[in-house]
N, C-alpha and C. Protein backbone atom coordinates (compact mmCIF):
# COMPACT_ATOMS: atom_id res chain seq x y z
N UNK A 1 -7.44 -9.60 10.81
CA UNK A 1 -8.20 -8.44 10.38
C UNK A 1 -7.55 -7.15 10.92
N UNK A 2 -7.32 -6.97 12.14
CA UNK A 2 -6.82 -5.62 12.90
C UNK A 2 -5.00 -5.74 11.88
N UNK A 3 -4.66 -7.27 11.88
CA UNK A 3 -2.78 -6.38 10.44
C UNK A 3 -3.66 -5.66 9.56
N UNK A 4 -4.37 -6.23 9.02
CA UNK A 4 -4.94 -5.10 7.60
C UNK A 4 -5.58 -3.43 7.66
N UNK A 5 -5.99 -3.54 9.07
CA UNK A 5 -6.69 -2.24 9.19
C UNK A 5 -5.31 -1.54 8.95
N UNK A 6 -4.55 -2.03 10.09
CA UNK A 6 -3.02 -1.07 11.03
C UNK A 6 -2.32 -0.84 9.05
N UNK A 7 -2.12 -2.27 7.79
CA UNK A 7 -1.15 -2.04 6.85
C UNK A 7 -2.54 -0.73 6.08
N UNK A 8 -3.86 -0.87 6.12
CA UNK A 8 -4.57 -0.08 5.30
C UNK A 8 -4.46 1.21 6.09
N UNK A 9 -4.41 1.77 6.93
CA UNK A 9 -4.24 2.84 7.79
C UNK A 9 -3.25 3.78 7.74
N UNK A 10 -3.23 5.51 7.19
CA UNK A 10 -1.94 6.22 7.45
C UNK A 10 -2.18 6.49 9.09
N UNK A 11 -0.92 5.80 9.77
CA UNK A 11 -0.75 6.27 11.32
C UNK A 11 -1.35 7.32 11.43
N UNK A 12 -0.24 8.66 10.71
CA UNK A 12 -0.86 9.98 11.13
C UNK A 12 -1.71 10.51 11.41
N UNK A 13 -2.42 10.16 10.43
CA UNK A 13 -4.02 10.86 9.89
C UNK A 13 -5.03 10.13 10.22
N UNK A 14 -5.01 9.09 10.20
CA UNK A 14 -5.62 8.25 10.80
C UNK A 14 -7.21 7.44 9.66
N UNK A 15 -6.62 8.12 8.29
CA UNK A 15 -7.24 7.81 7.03
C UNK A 15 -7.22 6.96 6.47
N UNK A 16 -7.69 6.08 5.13
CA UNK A 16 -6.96 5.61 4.52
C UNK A 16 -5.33 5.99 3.71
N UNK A 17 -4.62 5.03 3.30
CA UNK A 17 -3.66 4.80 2.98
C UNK A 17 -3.54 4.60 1.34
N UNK A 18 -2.21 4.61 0.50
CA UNK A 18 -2.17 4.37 -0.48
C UNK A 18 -3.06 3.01 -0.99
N UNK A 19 -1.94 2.30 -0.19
CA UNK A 19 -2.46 0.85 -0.11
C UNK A 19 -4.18 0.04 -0.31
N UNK A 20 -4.69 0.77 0.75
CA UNK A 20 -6.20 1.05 1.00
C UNK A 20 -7.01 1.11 -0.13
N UNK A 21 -6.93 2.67 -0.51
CA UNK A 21 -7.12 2.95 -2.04
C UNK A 21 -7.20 2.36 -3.01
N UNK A 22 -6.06 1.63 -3.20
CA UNK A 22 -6.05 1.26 -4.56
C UNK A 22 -6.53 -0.22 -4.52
N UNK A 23 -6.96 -0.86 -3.29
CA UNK A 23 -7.72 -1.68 -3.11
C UNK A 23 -9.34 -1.43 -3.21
N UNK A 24 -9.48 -0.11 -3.19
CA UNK A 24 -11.00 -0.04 -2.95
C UNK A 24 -11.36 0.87 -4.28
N UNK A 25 -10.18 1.19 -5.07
CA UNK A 25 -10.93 1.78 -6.51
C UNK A 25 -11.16 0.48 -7.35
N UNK A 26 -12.16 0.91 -8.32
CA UNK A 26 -12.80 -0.19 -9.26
C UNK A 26 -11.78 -0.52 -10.13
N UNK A 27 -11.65 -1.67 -10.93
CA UNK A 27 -10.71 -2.10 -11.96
C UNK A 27 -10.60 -0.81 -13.17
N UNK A 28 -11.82 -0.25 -13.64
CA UNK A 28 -12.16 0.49 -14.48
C UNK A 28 -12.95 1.81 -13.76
N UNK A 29 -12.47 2.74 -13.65
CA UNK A 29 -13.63 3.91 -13.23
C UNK A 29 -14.53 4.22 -14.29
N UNK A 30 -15.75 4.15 -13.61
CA UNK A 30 -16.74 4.21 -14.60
C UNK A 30 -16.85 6.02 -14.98
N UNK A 31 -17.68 5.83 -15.75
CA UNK A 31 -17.90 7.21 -16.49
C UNK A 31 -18.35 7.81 -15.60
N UNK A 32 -18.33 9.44 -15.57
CA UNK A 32 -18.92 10.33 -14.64
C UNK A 32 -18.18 10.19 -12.85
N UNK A 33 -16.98 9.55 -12.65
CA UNK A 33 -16.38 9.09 -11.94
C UNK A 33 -15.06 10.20 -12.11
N UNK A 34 -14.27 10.56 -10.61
CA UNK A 34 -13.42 11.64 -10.64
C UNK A 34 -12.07 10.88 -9.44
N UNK A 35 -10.57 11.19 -9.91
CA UNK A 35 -10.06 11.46 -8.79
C UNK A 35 -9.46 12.78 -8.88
N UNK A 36 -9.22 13.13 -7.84
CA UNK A 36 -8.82 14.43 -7.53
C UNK A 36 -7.76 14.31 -6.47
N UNK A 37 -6.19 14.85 -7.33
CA UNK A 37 -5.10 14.88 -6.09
C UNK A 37 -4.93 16.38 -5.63
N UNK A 38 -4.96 16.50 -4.53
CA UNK A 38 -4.70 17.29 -3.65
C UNK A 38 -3.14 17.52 -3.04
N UNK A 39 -2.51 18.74 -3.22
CA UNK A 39 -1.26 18.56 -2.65
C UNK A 39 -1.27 19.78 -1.68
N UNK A 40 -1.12 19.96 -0.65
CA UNK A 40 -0.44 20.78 0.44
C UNK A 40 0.25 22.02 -0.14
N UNK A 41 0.43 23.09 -0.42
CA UNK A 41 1.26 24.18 -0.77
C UNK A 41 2.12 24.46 0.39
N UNK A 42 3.59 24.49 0.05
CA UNK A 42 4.10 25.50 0.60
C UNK A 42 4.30 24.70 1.96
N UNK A 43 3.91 23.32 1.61
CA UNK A 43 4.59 22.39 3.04
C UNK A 43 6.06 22.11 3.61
N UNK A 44 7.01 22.52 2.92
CA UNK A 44 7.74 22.33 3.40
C UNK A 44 8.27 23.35 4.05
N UNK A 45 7.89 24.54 3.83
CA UNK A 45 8.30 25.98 4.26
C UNK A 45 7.39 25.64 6.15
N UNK A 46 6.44 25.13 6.15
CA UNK A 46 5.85 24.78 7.28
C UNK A 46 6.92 24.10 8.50
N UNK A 47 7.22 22.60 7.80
CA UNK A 47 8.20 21.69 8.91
C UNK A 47 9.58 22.73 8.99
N UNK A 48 9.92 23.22 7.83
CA UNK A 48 11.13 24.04 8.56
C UNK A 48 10.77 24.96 9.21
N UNK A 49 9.92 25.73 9.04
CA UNK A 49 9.67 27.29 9.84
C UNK A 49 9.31 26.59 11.33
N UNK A 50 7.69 25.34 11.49
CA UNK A 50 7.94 25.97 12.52
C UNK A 50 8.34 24.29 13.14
N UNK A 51 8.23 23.68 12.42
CA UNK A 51 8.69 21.83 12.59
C UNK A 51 8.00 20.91 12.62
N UNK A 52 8.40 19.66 12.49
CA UNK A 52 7.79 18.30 11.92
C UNK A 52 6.66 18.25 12.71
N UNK A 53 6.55 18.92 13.98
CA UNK A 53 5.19 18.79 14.98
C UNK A 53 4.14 19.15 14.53
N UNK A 54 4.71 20.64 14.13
CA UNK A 54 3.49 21.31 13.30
C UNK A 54 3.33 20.86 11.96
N UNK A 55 3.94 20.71 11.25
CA UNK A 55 3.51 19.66 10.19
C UNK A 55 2.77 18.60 10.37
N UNK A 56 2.41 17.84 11.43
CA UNK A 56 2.40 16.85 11.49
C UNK A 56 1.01 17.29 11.84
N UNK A 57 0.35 18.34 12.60
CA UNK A 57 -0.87 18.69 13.24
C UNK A 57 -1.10 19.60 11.62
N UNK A 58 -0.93 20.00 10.69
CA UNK A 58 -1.12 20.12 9.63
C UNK A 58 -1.77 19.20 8.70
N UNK A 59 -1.14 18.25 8.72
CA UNK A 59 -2.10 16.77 8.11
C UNK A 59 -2.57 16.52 8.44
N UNK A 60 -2.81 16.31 9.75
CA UNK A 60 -3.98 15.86 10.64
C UNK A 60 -5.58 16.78 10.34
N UNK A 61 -4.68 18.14 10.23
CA UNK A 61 -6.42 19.66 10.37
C UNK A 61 -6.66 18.86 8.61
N UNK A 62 -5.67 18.58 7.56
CA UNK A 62 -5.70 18.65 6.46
C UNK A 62 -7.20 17.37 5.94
N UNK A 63 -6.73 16.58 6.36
CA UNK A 63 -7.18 15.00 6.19
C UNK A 63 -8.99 15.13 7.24
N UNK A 64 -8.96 15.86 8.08
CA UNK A 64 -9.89 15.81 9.07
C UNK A 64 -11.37 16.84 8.25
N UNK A 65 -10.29 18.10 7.70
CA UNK A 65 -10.92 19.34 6.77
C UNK A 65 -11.67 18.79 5.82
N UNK A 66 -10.18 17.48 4.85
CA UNK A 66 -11.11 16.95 3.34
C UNK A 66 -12.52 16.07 3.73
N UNK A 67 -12.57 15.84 4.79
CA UNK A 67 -13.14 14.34 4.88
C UNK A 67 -14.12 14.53 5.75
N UNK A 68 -14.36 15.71 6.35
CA UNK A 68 -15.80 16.23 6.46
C UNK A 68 -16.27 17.06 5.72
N UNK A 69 -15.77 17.38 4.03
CA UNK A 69 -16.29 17.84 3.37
C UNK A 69 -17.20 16.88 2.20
N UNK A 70 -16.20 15.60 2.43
CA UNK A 70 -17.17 14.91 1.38
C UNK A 70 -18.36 14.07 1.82
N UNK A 71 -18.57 13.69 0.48
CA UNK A 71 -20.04 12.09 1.13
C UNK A 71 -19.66 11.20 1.18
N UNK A 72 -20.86 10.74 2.06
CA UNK A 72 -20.59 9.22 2.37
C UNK A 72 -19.81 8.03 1.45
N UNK A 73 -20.17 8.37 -0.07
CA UNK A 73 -19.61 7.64 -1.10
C UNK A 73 -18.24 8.01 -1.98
N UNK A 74 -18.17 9.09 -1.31
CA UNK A 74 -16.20 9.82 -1.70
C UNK A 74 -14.78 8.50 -1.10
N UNK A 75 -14.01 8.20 -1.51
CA UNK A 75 -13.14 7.75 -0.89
C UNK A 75 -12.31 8.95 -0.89
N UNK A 76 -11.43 8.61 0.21
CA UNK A 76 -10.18 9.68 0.52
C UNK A 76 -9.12 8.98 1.55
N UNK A 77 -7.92 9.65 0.96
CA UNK A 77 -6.74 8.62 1.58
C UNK A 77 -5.58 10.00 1.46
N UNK A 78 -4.54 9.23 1.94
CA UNK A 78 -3.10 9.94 2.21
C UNK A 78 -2.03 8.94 0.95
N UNK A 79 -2.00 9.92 0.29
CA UNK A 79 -1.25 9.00 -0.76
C UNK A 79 0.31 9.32 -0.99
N UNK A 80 0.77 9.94 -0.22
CA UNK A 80 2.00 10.19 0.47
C UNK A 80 2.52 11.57 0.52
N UNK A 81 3.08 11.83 1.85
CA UNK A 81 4.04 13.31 2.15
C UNK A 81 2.95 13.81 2.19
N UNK A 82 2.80 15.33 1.39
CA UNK A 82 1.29 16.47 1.71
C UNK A 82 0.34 15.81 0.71
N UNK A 83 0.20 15.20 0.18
CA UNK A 83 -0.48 14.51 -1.15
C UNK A 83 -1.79 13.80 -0.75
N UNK A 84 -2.87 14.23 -0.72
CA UNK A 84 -4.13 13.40 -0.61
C UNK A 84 -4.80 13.00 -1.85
N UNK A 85 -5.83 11.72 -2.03
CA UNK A 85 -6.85 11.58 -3.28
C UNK A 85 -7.67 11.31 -2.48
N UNK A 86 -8.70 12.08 -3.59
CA UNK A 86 -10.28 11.73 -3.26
C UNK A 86 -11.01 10.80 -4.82
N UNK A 87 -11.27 10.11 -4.52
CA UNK A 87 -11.77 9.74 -5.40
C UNK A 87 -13.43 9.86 -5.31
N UNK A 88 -14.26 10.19 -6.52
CA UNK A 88 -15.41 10.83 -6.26
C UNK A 88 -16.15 9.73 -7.16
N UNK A 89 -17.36 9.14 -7.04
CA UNK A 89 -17.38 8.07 -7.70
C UNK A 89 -19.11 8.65 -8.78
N UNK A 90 -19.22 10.05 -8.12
CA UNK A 90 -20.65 10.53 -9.13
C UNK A 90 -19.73 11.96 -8.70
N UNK A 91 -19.37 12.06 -9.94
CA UNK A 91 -18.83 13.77 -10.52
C UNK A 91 -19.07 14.42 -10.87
N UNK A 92 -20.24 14.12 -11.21
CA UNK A 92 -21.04 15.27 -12.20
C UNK A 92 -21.52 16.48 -11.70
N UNK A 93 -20.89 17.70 -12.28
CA UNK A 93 -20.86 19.06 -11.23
C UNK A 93 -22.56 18.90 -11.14
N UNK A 94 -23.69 18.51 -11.15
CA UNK A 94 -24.83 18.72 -10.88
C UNK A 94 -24.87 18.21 -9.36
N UNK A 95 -24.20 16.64 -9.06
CA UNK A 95 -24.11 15.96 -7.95
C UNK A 95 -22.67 16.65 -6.61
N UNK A 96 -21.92 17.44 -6.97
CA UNK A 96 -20.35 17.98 -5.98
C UNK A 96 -21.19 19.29 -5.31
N UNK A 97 -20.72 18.75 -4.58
CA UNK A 97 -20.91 19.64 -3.75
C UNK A 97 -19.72 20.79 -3.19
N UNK A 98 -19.76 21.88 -3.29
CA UNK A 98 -18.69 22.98 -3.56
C UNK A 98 -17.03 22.14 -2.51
N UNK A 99 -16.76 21.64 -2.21
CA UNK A 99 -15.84 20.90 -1.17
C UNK A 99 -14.74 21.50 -1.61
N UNK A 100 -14.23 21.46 -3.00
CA UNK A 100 -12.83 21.99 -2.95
C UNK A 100 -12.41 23.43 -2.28
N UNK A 101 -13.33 24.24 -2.45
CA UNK A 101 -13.10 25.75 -2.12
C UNK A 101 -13.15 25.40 -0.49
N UNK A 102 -14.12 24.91 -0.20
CA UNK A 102 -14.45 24.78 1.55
C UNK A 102 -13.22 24.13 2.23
N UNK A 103 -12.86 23.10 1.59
CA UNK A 103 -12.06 22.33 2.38
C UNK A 103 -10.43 23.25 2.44
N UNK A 104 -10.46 23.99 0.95
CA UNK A 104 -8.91 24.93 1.14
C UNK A 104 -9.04 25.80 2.48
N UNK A 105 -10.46 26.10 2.32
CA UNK A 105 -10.56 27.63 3.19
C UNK A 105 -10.92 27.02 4.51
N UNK A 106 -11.14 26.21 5.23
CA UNK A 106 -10.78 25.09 6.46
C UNK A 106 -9.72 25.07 6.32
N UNK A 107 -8.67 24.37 5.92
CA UNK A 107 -7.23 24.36 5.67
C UNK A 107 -6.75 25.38 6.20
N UNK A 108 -6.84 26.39 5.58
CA UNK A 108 -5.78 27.47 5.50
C UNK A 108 -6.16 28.12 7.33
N UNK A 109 -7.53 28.00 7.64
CA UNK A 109 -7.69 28.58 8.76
C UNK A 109 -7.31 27.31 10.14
N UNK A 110 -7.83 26.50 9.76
CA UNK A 110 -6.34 25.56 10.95
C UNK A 110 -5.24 25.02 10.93
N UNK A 111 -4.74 25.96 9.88
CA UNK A 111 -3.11 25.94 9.86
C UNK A 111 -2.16 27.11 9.88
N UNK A 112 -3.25 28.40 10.13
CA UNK A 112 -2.50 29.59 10.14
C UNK A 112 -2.25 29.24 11.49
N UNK A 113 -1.00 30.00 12.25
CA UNK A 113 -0.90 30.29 13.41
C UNK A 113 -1.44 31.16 13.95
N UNK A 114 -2.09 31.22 15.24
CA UNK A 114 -2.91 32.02 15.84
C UNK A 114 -2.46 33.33 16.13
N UNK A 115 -3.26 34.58 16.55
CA UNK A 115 -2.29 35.88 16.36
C UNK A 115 -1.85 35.96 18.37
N UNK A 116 -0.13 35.82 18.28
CA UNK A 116 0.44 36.26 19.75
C UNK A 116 1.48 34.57 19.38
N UNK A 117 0.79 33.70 18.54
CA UNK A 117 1.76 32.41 18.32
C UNK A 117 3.05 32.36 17.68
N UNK A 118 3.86 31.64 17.93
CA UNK A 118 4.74 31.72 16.70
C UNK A 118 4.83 30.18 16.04
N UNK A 119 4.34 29.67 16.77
CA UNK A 119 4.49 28.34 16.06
C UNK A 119 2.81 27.74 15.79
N UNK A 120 2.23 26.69 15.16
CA UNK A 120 1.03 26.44 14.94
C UNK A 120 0.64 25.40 15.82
């Protein structure tokens, strides 16, 4: 049981994994059912400017941001490099709850560098 967690597990992030995922979506997504990929902007300008460290505490604020924005019944994983899915399994804008805007604007604020920093 603990190989499967460690092969279902992104190290980094400490999320689910591709792998994970596509074990835990349905054969067929039913109607009213959403995924949503998420990609990182402007990530690579990050590991070079300020390096793989800070990149690396980037995915971490990133994955930590999406995934206290959703519900209990959202899946969410690291589906490789800056690339996250959420898969939403009741989509219906009556049931979402605003998360995309929230979770950018979390994002963007624990990944700016702080003012007197130069690195993040």
């Amino acid at each position: 049981m603990r190989l499967q967690k460690v092969a279902q597990t992104d190290a980094l992030t400490g999320i689910g994994n591709r792998r994970w995922l596509m074990s835990m979506l349905p054969a067929q997504l039913p109607m009213g059912s959403a995924i949503a990929q998420l990609d990182l902007d402007h990530f690579k300008h990050i590991n070079d400017r300020f390096g793989h460290a800070a990149g690396d505490r980037v995915l971490r604020a990133a994955a930590e941001a999406l995934g206290s924005e959703l519900r209990g019944s959202d899946l969410l994983a690291r589906w490789g490099g800056e690339e996250f899915l959420v898969y939403l399994p009741d989509a219906r804008p009556s049931t979402q709850p605003p998360w995309p805007s929230a979770c950018a604007a979390r994002c963007r604020a624990s990944a700016s560098p702080k003012p007197g920093r130069t690195s993040l």
